[in-house]
N, C-alpha and C. Protein backbone atom coordinates (compact mmCIF):
# COMPACT_ATOMS: atom_id res chain seq x y z
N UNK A 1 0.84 -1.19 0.00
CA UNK A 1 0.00 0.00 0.00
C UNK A 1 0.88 1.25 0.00
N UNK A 2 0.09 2.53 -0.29
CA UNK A 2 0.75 3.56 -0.50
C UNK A 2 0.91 3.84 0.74
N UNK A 3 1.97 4.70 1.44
CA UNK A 3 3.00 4.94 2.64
C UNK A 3 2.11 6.60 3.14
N UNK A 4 1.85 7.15 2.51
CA UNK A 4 0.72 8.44 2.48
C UNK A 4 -0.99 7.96 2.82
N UNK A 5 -1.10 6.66 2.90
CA UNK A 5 -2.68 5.85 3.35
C UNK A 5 -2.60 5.76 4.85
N UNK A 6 -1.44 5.85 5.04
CA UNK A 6 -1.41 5.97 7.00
C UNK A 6 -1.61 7.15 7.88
N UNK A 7 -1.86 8.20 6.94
CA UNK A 7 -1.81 9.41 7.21
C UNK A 7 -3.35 9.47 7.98
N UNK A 8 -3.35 10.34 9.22
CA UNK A 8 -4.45 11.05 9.94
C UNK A 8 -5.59 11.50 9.04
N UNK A 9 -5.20 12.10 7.84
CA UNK A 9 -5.89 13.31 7.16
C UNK A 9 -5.97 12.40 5.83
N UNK A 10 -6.99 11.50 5.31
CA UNK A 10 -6.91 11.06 4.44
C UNK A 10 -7.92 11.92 3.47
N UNK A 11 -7.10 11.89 2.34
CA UNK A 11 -7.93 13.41 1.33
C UNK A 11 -8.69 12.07 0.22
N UNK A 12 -8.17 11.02 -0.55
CA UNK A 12 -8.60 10.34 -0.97
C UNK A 12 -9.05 9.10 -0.95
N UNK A 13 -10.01 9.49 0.16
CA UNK A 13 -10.81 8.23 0.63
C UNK A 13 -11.65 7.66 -0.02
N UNK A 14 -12.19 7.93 -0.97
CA UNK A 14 -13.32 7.53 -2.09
C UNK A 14 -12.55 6.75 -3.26
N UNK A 15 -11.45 6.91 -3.28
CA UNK A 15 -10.90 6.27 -4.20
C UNK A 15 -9.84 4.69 -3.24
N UNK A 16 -9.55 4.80 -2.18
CA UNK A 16 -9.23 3.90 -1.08
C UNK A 16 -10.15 2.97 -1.21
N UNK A 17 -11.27 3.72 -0.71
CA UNK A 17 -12.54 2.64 -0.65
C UNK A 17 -13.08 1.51 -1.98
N UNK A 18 -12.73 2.55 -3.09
CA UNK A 18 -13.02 1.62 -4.50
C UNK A 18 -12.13 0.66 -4.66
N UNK A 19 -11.06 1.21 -4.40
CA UNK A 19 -9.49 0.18 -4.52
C UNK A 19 -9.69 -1.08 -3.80
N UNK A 20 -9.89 -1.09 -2.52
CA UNK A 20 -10.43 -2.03 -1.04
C UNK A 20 -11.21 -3.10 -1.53
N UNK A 21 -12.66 -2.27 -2.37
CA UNK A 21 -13.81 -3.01 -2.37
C UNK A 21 -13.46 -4.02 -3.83
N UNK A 22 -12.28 -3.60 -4.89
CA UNK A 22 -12.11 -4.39 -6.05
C UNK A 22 -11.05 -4.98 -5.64
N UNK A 23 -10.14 -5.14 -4.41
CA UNK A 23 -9.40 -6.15 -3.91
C UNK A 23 -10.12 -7.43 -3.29
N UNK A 24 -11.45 -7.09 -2.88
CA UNK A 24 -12.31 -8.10 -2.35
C UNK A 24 -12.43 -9.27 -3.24
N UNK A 25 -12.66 -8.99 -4.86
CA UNK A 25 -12.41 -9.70 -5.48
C UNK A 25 -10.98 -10.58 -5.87
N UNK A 26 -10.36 -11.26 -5.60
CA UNK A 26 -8.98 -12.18 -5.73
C UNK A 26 -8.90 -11.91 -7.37
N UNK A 27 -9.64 -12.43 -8.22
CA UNK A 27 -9.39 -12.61 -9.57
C UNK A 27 -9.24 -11.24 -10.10
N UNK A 28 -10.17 -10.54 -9.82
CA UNK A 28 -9.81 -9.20 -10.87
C UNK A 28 -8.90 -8.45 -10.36
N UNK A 29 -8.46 -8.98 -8.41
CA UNK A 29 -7.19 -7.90 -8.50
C UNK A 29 -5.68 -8.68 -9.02
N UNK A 30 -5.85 -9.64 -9.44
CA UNK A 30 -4.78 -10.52 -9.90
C UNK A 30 -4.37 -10.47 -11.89
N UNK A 31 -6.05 -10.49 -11.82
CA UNK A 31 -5.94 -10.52 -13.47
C UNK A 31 -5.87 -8.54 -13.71
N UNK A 32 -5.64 -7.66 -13.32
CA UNK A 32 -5.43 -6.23 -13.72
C UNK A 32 -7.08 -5.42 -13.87
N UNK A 33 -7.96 -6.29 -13.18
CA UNK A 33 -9.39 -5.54 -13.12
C UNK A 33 -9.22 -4.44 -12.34
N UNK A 34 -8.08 -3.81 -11.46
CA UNK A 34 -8.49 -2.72 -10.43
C UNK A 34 -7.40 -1.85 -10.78
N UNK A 35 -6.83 -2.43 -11.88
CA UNK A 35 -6.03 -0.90 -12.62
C UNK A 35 -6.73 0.21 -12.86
N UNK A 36 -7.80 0.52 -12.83
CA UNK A 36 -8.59 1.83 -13.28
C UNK A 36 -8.40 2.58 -12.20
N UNK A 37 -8.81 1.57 -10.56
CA UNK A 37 -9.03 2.18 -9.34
C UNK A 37 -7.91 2.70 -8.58
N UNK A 38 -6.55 1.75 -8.84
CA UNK A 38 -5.29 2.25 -8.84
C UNK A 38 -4.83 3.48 -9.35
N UNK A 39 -5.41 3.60 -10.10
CA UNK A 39 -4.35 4.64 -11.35
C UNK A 39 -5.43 6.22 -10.69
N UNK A 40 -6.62 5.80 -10.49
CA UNK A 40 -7.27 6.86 -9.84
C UNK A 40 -6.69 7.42 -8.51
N UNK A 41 -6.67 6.86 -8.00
CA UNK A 41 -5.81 6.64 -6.59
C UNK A 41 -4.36 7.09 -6.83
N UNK A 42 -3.44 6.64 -7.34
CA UNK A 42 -2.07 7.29 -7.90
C UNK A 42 -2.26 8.61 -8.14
N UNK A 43 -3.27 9.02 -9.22
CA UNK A 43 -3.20 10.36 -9.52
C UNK A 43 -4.06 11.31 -8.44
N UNK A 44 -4.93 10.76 -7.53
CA UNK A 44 -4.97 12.08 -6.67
C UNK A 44 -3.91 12.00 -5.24
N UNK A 45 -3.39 10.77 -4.96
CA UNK A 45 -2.58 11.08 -4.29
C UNK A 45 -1.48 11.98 -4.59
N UNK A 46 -1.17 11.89 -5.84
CA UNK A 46 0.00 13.00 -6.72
C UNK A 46 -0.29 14.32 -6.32
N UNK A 47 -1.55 14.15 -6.83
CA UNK A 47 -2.47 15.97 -6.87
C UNK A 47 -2.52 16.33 -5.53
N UNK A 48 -2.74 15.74 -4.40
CA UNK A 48 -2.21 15.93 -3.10
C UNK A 48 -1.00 16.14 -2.76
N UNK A 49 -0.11 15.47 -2.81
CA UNK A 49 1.33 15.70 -2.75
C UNK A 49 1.95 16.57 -3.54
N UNK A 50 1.40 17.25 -4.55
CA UNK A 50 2.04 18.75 -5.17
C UNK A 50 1.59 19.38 -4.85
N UNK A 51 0.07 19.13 -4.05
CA UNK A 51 -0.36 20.87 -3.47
C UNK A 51 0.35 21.57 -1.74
N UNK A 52 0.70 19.52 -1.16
CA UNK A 52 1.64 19.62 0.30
C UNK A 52 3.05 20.12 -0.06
N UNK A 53 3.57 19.90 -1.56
CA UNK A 53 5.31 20.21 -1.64
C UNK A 53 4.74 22.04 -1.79
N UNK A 54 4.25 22.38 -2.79
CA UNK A 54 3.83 24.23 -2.92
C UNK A 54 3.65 24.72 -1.81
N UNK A 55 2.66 24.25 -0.68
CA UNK A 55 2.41 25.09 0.55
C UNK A 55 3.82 24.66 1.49
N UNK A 56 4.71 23.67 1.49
CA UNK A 56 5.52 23.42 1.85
C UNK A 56 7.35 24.30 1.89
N UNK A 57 6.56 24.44 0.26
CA UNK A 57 7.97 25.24 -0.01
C UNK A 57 7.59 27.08 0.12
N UNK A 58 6.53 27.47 -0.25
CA UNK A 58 6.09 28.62 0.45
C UNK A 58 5.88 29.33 1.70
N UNK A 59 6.03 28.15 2.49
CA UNK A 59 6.17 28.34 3.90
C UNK A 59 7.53 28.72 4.54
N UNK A 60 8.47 27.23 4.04
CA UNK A 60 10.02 27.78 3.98
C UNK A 60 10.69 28.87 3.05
N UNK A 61 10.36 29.43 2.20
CA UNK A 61 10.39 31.18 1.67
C UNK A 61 10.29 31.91 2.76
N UNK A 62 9.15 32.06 3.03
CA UNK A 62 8.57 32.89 4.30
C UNK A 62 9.19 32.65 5.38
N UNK A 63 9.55 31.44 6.23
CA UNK A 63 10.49 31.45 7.01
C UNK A 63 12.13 32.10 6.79
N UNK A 64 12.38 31.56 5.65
CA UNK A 64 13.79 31.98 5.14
C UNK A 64 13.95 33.27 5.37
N UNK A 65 12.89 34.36 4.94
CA UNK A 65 13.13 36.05 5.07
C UNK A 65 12.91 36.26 6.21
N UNK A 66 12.11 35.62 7.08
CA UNK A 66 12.18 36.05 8.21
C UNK A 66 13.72 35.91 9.30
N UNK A 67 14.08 34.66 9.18
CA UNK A 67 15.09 34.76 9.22
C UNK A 67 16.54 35.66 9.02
N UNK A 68 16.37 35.71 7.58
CA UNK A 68 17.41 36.70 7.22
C UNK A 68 17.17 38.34 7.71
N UNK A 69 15.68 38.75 7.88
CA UNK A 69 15.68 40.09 8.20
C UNK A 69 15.89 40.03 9.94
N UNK A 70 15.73 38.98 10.67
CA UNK A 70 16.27 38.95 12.28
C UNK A 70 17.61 38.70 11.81
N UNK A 71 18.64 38.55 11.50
CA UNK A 71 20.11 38.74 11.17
C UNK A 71 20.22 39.87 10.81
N UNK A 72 19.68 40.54 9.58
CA UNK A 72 20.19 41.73 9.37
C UNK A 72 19.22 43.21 10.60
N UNK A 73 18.51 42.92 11.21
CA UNK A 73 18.24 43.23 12.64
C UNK A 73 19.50 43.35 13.45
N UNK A 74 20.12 41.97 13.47
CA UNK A 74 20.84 41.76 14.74
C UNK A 74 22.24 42.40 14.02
N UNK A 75 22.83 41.86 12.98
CA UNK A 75 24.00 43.18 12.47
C UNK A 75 23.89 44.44 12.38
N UNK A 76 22.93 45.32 12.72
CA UNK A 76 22.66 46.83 12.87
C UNK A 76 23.06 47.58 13.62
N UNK A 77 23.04 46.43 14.69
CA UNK A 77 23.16 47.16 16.12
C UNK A 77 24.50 46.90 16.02
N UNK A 78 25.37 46.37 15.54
CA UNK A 78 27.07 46.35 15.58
C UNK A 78 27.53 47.58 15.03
């Protein structure tokens, strides 16, 4: 299973649940019947995980200047 399904905050649960319910079946998840539900599942977990790396890396920007303007704060007073 995907390593992001253990998560507290599950965003694509509707597509979990389809995946789950076409594993119930043995044959069609063996013979490639739940590739549709997979590949659904792949792509919004993606679409999740590029919208967590953007707010991720926008956050560390914003930290970064803050940072640098408490340094150039603290060299002033020298």
């Amino acid at each position: 299973m995907h390593p992001q399904l253990s998560d507290k905050r599950i965003v694509c649960r509707e597509f979990i649940q389809a995946l789950d319910a076409c594993h119930v079946n043995n044959w069609a998840r063996l013979t490639g019947g739940c590739n549709q539900e997979k590949d659904s599942l792949n792509k919004c977990l993606r679409k999740e995980r590029l919208e967590r790396s953007t707010r991720n890396r926008a956050q560390a920007k914003e930290n970064r200047l803050k940072t640098e303007q408490a340094w150039k704060e603290l060299h002033q007073d020298d």
